[in-house]
PDB file of N, CA and C in Angstrom:
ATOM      1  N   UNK A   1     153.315 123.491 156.848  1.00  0.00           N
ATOM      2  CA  UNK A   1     153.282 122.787 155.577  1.00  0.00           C
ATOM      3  C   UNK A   1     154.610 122.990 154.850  1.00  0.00           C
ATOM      4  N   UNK A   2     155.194 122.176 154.199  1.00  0.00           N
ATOM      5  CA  UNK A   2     156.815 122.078 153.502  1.00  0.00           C
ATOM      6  C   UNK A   2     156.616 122.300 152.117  1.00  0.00           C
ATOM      7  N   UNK A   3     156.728 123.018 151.502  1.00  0.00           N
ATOM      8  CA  UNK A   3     156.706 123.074 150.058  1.00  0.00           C
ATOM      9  C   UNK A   3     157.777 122.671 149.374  1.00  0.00           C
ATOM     10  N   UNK A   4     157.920 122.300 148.825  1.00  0.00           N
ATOM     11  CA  UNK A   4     158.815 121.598 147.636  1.00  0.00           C
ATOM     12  C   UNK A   4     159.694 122.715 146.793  1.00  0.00           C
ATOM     13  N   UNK A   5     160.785 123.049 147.301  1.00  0.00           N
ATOM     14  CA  UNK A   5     161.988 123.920 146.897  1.00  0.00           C
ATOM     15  C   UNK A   5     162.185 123.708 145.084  1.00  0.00           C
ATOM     16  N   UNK A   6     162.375 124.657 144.550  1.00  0.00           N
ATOM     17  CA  UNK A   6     162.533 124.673 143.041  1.00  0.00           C
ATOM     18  C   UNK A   6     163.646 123.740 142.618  1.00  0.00           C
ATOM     19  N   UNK A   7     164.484 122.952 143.680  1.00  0.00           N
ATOM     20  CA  UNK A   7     165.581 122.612 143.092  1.00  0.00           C
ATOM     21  C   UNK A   7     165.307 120.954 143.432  1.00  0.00           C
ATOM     22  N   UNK A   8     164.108 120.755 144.040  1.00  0.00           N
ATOM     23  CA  UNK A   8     163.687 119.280 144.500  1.00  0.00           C
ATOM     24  C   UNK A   8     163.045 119.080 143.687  1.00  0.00           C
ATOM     25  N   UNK A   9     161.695 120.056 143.047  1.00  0.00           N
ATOM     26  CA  UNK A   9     160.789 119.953 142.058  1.00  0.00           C
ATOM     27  C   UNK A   9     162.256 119.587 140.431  1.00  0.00           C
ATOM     28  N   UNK A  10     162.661 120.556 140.544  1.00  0.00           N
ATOM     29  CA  UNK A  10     163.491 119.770 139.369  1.00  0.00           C
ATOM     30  C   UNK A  10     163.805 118.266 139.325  1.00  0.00           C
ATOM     31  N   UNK A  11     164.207 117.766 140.205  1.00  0.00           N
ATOM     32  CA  UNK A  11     164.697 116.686 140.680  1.00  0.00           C
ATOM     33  C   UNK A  11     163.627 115.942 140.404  1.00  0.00           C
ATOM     34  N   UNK A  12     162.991 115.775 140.570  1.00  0.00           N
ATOM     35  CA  UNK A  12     161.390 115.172 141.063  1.00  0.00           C
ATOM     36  C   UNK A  12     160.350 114.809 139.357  1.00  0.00           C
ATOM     37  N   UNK A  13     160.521 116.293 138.766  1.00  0.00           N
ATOM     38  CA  UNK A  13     160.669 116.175 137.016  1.00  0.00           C
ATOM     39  C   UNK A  13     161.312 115.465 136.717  1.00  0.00           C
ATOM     40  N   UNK A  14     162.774 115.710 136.898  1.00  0.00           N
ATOM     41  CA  UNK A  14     163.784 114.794 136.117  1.00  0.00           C
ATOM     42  C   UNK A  14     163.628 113.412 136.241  1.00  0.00           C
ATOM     43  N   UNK A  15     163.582 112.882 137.352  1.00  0.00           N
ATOM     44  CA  UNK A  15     162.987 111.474 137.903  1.00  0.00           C
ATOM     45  C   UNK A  15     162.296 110.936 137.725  1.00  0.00           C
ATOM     46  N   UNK A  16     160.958 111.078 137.416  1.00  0.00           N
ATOM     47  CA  UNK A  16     159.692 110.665 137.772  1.00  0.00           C
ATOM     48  C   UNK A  16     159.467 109.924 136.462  1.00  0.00           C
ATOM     49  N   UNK A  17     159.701 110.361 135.433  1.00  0.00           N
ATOM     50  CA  UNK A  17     159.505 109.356 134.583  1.00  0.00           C
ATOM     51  C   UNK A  17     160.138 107.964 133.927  1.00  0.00           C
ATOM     52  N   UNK A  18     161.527 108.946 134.008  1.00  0.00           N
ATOM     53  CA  UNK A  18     162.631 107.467 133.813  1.00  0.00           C
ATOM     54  C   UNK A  18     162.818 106.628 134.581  1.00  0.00           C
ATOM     55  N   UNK A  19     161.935 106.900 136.112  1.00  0.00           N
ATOM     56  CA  UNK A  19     161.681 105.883 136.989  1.00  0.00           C
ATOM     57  C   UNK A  19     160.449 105.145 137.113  1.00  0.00           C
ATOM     58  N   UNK A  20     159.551 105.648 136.597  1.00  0.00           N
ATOM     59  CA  UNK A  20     158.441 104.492 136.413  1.00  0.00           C
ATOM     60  C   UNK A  20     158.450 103.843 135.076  1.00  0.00           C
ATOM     61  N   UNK A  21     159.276 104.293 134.215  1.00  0.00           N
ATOM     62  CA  UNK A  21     159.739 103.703 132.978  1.00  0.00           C
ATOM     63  C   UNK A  21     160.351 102.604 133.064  1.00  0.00           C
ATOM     64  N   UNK A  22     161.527 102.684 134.260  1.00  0.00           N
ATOM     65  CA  UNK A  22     162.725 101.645 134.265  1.00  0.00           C
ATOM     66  C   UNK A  22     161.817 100.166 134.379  1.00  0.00           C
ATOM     67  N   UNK A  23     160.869 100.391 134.898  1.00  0.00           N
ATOM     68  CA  UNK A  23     159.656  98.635 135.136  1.00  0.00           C
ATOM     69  C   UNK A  23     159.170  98.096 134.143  1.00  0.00           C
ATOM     70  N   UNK A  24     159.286  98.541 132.948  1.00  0.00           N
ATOM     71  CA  UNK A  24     158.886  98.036 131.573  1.00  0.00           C
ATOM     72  C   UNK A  24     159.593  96.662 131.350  1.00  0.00           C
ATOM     73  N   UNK A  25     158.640  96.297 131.100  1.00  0.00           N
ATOM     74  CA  UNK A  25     159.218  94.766 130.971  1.00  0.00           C
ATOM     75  C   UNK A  25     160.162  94.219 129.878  1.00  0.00           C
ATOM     76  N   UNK A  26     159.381  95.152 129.432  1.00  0.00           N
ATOM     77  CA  UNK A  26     160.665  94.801 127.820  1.00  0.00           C
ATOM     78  C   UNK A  26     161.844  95.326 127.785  1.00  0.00           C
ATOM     79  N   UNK A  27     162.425  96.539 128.249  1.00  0.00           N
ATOM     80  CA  UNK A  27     163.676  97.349 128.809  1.00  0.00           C
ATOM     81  C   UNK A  27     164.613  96.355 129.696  1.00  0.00           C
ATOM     82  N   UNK A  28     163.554  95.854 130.251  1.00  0.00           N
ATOM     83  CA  UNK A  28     164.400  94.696 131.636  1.00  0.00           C
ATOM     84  C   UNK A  28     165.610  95.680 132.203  1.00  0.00           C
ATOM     85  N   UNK A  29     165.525  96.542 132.296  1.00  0.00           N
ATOM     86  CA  UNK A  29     165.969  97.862 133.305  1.00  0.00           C
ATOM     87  C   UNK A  29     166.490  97.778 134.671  1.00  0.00           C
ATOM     88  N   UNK A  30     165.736  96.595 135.357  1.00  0.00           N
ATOM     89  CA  UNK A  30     165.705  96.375 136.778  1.00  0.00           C
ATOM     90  C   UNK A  30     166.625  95.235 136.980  1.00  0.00           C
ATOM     91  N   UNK A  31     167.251  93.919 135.741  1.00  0.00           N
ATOM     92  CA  UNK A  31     167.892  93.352 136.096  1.00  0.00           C
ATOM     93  C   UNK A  31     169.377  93.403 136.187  1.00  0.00           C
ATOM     94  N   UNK A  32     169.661  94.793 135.485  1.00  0.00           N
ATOM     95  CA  UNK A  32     171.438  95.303 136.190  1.00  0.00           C
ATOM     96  C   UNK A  32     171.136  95.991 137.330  1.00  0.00           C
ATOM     97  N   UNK A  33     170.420  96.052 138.586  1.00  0.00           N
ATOM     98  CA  UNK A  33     170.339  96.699 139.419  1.00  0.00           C
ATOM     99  C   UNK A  33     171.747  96.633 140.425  1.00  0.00           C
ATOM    100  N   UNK A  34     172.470  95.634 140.074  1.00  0.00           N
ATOM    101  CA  UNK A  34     174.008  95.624 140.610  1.00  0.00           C
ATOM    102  C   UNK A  34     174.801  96.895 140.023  1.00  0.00           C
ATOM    103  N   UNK A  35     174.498  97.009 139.070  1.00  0.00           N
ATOM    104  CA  UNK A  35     175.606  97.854 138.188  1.00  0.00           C
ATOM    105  C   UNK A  35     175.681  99.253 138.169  1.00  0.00           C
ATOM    106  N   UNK A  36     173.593  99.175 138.572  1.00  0.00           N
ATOM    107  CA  UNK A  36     173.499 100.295 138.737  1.00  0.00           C
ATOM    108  C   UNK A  36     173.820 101.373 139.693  1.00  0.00           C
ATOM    109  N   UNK A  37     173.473 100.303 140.920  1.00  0.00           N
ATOM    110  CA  UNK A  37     173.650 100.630 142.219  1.00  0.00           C
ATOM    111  C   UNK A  37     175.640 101.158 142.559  1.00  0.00           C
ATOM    112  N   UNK A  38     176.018 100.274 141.674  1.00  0.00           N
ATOM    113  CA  UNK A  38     178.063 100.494 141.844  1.00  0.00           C
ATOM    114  C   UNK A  38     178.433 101.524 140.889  1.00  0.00           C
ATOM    115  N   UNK A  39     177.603 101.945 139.475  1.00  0.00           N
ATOM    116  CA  UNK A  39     177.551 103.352 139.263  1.00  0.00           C
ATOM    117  C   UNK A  39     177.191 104.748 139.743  1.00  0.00           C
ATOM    118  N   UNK A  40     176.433 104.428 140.187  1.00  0.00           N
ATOM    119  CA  UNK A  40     175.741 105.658 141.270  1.00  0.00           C
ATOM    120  C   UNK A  40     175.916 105.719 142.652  1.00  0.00           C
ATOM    121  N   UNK A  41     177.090 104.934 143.128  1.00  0.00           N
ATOM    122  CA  UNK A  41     177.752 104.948 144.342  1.00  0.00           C
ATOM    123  C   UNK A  41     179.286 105.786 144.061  1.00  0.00           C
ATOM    124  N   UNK A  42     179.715 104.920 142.562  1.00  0.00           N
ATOM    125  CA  UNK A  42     181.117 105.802 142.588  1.00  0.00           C
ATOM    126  C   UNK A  42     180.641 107.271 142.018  1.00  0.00           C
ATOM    127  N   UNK A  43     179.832 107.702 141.540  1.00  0.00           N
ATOM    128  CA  UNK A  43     179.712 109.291 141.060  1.00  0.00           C
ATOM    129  C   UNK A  43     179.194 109.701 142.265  1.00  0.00           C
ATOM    130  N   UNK A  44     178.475 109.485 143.067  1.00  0.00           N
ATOM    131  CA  UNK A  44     178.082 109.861 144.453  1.00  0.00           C
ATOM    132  C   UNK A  44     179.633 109.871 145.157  1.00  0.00           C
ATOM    133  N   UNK A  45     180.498 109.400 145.227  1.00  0.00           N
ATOM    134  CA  UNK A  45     181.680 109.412 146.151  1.00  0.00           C
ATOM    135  C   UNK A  45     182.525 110.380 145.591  1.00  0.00           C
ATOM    136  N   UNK A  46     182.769 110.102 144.331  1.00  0.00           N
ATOM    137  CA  UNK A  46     184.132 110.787 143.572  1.00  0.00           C
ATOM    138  C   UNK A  46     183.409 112.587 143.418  1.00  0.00           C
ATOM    139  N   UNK A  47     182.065 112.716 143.113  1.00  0.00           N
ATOM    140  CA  UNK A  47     181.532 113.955 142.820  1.00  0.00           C
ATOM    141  C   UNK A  47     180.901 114.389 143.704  1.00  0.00           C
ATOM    142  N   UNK A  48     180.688 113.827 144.811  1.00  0.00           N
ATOM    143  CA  UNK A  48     179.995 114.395 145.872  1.00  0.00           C
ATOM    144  C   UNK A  48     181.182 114.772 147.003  1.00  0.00           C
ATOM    145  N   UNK A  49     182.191 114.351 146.722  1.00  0.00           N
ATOM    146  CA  UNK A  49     183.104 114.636 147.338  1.00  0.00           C
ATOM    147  C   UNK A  49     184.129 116.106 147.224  1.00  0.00           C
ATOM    148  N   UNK A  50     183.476 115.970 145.841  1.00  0.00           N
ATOM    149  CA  UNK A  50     184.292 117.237 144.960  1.00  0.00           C
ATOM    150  C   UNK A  50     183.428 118.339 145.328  1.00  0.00           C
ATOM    151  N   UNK A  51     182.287 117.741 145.398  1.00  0.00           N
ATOM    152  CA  UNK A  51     181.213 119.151 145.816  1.00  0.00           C
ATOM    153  C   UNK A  51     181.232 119.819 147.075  1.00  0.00           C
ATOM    154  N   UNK A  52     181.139 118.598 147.766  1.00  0.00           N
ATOM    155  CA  UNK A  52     181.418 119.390 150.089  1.00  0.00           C
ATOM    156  C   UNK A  52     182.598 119.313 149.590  1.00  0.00           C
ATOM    157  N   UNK A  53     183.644 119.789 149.404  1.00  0.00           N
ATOM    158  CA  UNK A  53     185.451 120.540 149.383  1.00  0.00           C
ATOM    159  C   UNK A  53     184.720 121.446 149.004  1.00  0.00           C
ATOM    160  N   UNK A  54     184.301 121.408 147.134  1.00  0.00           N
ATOM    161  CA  UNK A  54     184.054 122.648 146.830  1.00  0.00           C
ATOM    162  C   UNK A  54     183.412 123.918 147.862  1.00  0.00           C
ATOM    163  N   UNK A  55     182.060 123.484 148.489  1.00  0.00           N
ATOM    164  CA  UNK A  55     181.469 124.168 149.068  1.00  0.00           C
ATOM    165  C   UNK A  55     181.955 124.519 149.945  1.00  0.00           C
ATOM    166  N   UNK A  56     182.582 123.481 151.195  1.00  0.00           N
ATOM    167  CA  UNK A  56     184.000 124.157 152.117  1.00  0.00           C
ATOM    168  C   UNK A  56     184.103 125.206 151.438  1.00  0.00           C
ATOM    169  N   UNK A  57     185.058 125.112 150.921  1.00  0.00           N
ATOM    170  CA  UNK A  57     186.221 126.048 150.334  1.00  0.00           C
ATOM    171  C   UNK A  57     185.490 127.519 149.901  1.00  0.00           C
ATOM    172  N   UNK A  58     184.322 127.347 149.618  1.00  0.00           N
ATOM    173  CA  UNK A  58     183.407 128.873 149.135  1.00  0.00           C
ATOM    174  C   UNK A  58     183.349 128.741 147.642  1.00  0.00           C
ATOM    175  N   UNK A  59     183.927 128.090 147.174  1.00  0.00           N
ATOM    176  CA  UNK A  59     184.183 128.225 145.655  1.00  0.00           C
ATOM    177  C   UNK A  59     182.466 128.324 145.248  1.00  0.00           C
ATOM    178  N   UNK A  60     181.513 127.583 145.704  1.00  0.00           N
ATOM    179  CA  UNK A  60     180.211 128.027 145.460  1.00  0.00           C
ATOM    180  C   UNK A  60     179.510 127.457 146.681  1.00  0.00           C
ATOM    181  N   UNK A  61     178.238 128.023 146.537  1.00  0.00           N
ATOM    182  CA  UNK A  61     177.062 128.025 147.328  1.00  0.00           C
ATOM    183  C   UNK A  61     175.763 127.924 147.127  1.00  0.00           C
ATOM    184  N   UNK A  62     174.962 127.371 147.768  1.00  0.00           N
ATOM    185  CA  UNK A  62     173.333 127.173 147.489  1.00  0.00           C
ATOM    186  C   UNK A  62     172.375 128.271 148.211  1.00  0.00           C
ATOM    187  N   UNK A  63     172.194 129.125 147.305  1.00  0.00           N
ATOM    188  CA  UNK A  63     170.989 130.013 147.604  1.00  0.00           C
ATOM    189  C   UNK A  63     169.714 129.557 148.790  1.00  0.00           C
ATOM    190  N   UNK A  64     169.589 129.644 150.018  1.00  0.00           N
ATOM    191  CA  UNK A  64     168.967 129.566 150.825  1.00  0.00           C
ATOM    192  C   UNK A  64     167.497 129.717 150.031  1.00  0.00           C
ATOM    193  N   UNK A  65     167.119 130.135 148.883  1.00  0.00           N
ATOM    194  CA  UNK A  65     165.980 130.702 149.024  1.00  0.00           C
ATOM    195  C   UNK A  65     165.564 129.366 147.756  1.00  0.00           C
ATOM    196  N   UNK A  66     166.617 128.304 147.267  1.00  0.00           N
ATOM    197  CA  UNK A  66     166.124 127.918 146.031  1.00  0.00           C
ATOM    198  C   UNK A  66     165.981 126.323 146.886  1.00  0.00           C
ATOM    199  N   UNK A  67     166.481 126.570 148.272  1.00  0.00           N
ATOM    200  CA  UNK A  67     166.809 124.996 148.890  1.00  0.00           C
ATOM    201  C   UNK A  67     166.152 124.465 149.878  1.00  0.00           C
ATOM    202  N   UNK A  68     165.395 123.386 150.396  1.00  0.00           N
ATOM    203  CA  UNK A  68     165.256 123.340 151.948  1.00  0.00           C
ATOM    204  C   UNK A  68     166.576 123.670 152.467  1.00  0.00           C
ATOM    205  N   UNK A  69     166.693 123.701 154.092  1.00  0.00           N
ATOM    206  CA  UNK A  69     167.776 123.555 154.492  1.00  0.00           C
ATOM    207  C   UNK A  69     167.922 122.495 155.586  1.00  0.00           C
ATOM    208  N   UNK A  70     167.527 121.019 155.309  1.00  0.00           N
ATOM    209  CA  UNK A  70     167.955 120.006 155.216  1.00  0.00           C
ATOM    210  C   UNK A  70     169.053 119.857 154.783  1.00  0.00           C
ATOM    211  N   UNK A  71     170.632 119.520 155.398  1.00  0.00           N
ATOM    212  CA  UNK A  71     172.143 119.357 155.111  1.00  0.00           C
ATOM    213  C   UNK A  71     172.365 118.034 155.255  1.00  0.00           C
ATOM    214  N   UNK A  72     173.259 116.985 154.261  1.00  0.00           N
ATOM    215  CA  UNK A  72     174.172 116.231 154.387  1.00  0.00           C
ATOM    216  C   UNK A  72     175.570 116.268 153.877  1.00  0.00           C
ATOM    217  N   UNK A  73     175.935 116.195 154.741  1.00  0.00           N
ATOM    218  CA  UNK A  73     177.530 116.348 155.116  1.00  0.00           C
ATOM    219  C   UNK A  73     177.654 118.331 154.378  1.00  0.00           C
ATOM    220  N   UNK A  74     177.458 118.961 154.753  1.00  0.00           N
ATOM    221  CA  UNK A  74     177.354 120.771 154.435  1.00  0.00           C
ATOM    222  C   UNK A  74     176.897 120.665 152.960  1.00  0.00           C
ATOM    223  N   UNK A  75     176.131 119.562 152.434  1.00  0.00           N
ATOM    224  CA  UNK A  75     175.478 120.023 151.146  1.00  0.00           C
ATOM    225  C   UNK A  75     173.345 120.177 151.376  1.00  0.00           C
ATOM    226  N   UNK A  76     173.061 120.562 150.620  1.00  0.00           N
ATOM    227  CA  UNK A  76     171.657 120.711 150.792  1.00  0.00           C
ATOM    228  C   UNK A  76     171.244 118.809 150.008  1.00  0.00           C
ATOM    229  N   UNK A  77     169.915 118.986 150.867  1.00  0.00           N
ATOM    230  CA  UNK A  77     169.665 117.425 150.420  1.00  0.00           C
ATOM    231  C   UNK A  77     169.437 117.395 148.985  1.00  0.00           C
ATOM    232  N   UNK A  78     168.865 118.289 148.131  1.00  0.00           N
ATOM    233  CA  UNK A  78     168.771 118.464 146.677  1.00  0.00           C
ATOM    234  C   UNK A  78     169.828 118.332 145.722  1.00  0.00           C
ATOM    235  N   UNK A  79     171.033 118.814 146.607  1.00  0.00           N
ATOM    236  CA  UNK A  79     172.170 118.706 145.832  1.00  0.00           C
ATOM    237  C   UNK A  79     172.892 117.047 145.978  1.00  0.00           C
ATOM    238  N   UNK A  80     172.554 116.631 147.518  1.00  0.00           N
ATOM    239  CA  UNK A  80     172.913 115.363 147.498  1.00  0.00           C
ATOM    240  C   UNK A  80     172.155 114.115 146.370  1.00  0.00           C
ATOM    241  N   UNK A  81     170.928 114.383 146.543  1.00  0.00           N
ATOM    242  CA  UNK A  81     169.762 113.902 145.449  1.00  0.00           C
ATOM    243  C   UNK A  81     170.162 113.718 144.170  1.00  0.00           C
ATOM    244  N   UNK A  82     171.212 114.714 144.077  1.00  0.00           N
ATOM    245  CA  UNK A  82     171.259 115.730 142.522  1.00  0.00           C
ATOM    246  C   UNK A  82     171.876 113.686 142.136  1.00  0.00           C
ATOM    247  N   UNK A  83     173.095 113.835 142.870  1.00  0.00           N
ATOM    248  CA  UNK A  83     174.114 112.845 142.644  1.00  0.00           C
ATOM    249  C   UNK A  83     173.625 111.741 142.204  1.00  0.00           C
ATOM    250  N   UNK A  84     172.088 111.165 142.771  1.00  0.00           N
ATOM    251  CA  UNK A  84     171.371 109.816 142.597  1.00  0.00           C
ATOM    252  C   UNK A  84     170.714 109.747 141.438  1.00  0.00           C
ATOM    253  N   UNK A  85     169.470 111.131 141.116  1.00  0.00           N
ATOM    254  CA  UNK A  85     168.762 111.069 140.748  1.00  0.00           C
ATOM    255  C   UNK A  85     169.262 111.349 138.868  1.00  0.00           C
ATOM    256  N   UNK A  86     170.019 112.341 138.867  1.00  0.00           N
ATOM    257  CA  UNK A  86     170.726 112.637 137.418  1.00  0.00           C
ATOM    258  C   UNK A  86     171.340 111.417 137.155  1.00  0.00           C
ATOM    259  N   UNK A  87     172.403 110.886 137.371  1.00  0.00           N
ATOM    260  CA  UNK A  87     172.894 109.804 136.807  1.00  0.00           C
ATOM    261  C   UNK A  87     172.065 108.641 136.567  1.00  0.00           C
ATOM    262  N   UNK A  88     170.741 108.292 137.408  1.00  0.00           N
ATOM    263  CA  UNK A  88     169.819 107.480 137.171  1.00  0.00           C
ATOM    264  C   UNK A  88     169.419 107.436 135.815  1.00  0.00           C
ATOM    265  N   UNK A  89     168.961 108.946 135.633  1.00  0.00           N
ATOM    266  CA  UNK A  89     168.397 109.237 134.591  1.00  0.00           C
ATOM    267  C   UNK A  89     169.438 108.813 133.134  1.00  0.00           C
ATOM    268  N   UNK A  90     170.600 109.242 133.846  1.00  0.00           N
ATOM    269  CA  UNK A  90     171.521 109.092 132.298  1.00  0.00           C
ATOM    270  C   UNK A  90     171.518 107.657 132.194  1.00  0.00           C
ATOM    271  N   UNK A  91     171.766 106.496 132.844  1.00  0.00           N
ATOM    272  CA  UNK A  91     171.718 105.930 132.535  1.00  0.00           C
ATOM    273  C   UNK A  91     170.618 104.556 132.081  1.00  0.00           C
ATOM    274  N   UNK A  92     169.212 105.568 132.712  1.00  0.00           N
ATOM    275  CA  UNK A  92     168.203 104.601 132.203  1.00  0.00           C
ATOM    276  C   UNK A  92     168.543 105.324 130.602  1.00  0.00           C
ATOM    277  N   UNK A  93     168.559 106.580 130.360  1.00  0.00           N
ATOM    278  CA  UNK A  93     168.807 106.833 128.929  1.00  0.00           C
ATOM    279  C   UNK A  93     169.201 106.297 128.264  1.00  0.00           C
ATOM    280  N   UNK A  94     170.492 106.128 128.234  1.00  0.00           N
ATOM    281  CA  UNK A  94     171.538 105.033 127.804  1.00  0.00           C
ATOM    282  C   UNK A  94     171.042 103.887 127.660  1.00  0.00           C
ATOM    283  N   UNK A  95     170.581 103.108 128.370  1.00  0.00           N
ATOM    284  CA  UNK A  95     169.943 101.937 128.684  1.00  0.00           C
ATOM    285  C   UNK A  95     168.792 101.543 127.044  1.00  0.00           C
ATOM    286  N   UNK A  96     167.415 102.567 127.465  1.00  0.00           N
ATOM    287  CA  UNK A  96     166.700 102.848 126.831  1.00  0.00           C
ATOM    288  C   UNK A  96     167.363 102.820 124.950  1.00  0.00           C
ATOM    289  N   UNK A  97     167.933 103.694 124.693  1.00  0.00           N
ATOM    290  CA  UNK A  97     168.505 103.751 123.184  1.00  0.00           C
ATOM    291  C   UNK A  97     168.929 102.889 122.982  1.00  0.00           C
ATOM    292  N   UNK A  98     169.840 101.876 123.751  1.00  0.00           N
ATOM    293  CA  UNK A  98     170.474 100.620 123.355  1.00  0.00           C
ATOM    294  C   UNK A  98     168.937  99.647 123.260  1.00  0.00           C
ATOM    295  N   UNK A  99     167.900  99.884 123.941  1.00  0.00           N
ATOM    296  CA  UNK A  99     167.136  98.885 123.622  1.00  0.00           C
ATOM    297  C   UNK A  99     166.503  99.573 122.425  1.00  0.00           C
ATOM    298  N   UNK A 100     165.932 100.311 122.140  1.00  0.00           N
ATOM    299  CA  UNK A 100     165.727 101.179 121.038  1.00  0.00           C
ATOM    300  C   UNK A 100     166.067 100.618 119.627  1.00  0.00           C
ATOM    301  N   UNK A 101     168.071 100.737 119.430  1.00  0.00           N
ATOM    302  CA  UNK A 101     168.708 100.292 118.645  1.00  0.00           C
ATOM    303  C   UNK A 101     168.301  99.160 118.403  1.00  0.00           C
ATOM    304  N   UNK A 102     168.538  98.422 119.138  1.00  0.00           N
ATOM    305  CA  UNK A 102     168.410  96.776 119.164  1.00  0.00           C
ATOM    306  C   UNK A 102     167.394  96.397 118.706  1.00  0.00           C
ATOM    307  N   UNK A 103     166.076  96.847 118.920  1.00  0.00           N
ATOM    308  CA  UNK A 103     164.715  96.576 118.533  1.00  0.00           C
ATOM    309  C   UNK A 103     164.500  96.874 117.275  1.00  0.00           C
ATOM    310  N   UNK A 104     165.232  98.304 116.504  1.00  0.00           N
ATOM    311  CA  UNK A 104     164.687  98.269 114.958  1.00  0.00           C
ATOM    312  C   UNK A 104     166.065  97.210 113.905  1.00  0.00           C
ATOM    313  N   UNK A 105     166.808  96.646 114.830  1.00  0.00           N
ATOM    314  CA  UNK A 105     167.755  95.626 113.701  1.00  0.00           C
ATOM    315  C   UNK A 105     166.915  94.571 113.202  1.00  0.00           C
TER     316      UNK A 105
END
């Protein structure tokens, strides 16, 4: 049986709502899915890139005990996740307040 590593369960928190949120019809969330997808490709490249060097290099490391050890490219899959799932979030945030704003003018 696979239990769910403390650093996926974060992930998984962080996610879970601003992703069944993003379907609200009134947010219309889902129709920059271009923009979204070319934001969270370049922070996935430019910062995920920075991260396997970093980790190369030793500068830091992932505690075996907080991670599966599932690897892409010498990062743990949680940390690769990290890249998708956080910026998702920031920017349904973002997203969200601008509709927010807009709604009490």
């Amino acid at each position: 049986m696979v239990t769910m590593s403390k650093y996926m369960t974060l992930l998984v928190i962080s996610g879970i709502f601003p992703f069944i949120l993003s379907f609200w019809p009134a947010l219309k969330f889902y129709r920059n899915w271009r923009s979204l997808l070319c934001s969270i490709f370049l922070i996935v490249v430019i910062f995920g890139s920075w991260d396997v060097f970093a980790t190369y290099r030793g500068h830091w490391y992932f505690n075996p005990r907080g991670v599966w050890g599932v690897k892409i490219i010498n990062l743990p899959i949680e940390e690769a996740l990290f890249f998708v799932v956080i910026p998702f979030c920031c920017i349904f945030t973002w997203e969200a307040i601008k509709y927010i704003k807009s709604s009490l003018k």
